[in-house]
C-alpha atoms as a PDB file:
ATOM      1  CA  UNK A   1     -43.916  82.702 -39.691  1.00  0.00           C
ATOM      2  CA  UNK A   2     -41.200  85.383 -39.529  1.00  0.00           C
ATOM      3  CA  UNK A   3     -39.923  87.186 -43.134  1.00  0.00           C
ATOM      4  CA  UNK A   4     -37.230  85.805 -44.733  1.00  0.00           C
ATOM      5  CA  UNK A   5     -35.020  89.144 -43.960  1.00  0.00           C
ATOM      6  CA  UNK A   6     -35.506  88.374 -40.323  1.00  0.00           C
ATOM      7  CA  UNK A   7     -35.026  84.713 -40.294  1.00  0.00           C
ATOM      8  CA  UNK A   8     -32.004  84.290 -42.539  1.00  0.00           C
ATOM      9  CA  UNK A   9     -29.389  86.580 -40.277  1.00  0.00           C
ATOM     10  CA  UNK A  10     -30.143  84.511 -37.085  1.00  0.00           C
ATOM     11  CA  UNK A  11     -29.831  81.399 -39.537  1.00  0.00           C
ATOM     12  CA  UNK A  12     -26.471  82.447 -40.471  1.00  0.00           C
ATOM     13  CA  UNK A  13     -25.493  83.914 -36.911  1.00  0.00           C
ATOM     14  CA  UNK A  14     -26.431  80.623 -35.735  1.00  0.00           C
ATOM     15  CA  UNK A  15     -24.601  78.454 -38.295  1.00  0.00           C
ATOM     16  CA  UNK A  16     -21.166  80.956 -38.387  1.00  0.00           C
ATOM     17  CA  UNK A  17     -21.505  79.805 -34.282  1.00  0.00           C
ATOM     18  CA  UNK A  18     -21.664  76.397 -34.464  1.00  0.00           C
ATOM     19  CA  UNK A  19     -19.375  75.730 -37.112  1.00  0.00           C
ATOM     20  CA  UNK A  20     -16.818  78.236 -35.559  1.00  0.00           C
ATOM     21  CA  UNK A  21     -17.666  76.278 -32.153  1.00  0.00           C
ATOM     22  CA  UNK A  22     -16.818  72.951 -34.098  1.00  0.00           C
ATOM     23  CA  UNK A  23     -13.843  74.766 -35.372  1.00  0.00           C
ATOM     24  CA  UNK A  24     -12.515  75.537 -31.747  1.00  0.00           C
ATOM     25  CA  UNK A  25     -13.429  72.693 -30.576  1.00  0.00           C
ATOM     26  CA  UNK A  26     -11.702  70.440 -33.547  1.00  0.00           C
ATOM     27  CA  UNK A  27      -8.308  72.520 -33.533  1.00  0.00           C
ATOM     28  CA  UNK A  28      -8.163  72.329 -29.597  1.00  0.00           C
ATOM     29  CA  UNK A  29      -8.580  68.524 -29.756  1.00  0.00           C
ATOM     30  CA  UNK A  30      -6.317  68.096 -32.574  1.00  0.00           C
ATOM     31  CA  UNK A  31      -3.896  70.146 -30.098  1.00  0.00           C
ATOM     32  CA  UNK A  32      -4.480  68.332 -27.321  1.00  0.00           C
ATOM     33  CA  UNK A  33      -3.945  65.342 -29.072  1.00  0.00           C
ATOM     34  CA  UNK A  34      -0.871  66.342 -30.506  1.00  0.00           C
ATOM     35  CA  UNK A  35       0.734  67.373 -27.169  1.00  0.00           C
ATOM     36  CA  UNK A  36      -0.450  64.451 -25.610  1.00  0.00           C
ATOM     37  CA  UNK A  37       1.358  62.230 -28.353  1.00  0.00           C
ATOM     38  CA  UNK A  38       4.532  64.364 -28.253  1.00  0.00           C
ATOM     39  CA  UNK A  39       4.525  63.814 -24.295  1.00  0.00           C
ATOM     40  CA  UNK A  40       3.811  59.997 -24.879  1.00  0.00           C
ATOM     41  CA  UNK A  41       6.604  59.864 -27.580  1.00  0.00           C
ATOM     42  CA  UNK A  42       9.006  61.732 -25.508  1.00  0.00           C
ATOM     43  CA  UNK A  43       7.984  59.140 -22.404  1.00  0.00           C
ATOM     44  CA  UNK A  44       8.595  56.142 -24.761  1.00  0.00           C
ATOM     45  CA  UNK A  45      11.658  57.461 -26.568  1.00  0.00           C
ATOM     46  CA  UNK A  46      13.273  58.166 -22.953  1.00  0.00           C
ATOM     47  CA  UNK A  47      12.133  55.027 -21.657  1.00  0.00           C
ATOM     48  CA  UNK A  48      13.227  53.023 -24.563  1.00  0.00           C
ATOM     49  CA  UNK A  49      16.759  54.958 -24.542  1.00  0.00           C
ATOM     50  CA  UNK A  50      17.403  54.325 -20.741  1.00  0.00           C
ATOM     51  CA  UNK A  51      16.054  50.731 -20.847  1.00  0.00           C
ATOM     52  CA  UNK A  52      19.209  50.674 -23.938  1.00  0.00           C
ATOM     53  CA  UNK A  53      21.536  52.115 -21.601  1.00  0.00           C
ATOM     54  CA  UNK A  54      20.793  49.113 -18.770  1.00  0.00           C
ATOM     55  CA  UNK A  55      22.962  46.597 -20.831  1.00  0.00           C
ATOM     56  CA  UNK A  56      25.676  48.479 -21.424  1.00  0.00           C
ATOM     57  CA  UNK A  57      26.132  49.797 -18.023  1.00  0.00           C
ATOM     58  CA  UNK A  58      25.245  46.220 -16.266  1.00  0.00           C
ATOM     59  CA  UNK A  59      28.860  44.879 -17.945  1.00  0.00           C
ATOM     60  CA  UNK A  60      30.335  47.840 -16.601  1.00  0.00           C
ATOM     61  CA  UNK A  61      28.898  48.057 -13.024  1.00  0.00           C
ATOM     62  CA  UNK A  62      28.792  43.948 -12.439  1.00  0.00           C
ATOM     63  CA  UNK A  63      32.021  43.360 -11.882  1.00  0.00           C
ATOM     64  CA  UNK A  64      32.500  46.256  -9.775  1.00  0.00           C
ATOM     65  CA  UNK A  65      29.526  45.207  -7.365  1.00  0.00           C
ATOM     66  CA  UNK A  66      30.336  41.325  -7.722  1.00  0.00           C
ATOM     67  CA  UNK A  67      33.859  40.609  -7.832  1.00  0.00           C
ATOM     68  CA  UNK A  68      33.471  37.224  -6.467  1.00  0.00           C
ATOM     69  CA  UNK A  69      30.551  35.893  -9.156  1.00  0.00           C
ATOM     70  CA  UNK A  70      32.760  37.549 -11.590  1.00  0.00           C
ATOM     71  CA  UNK A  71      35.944  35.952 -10.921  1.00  0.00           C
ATOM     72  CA  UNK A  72      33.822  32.820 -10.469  1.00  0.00           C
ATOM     73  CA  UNK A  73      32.659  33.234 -13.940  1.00  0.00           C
ATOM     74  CA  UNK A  74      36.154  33.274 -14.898  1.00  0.00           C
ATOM     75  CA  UNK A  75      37.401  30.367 -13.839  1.00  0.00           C
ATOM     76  CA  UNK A  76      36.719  27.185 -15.190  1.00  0.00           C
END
């Protein structure tokens, strides 16, 4: 068995790695999985805003495109 003077450096090398390693590995995760949310909230608030903007522009653009369905609509 090695001395105690030789064994507990490598010990501590070993553990300051892995936990430093875990460290990394956590934080680049967490970042990852922060950007990725960010993207996917950016996505969905863009998609959610421009699927808003479709019924107020349809009103607008109808009776431009259909002037016959909307004078039919009219009418009684």
């Amino acid at each position: 068995m090695l001395p105690l003077s030789v064994l507990l450096p490598q010990v501590l090398v070993f553990e300051f790695s892995l936990l430093l390693e875990f460290e990394l590995l956590l934080e680049f995760s967490l970042l990852l999985e922060f950007e990725l949310l960010l993207e996917f909230s950016l996505l969905f608030e863009f998609s959610s805003q421009s699927s808003s903007l479709l019924p107020t522009l349809t009103p607008m653009v109808s009776p431009v495109l259909s002037p016959v369905a909307h004078s039919s609509q009219v009418l009684p």
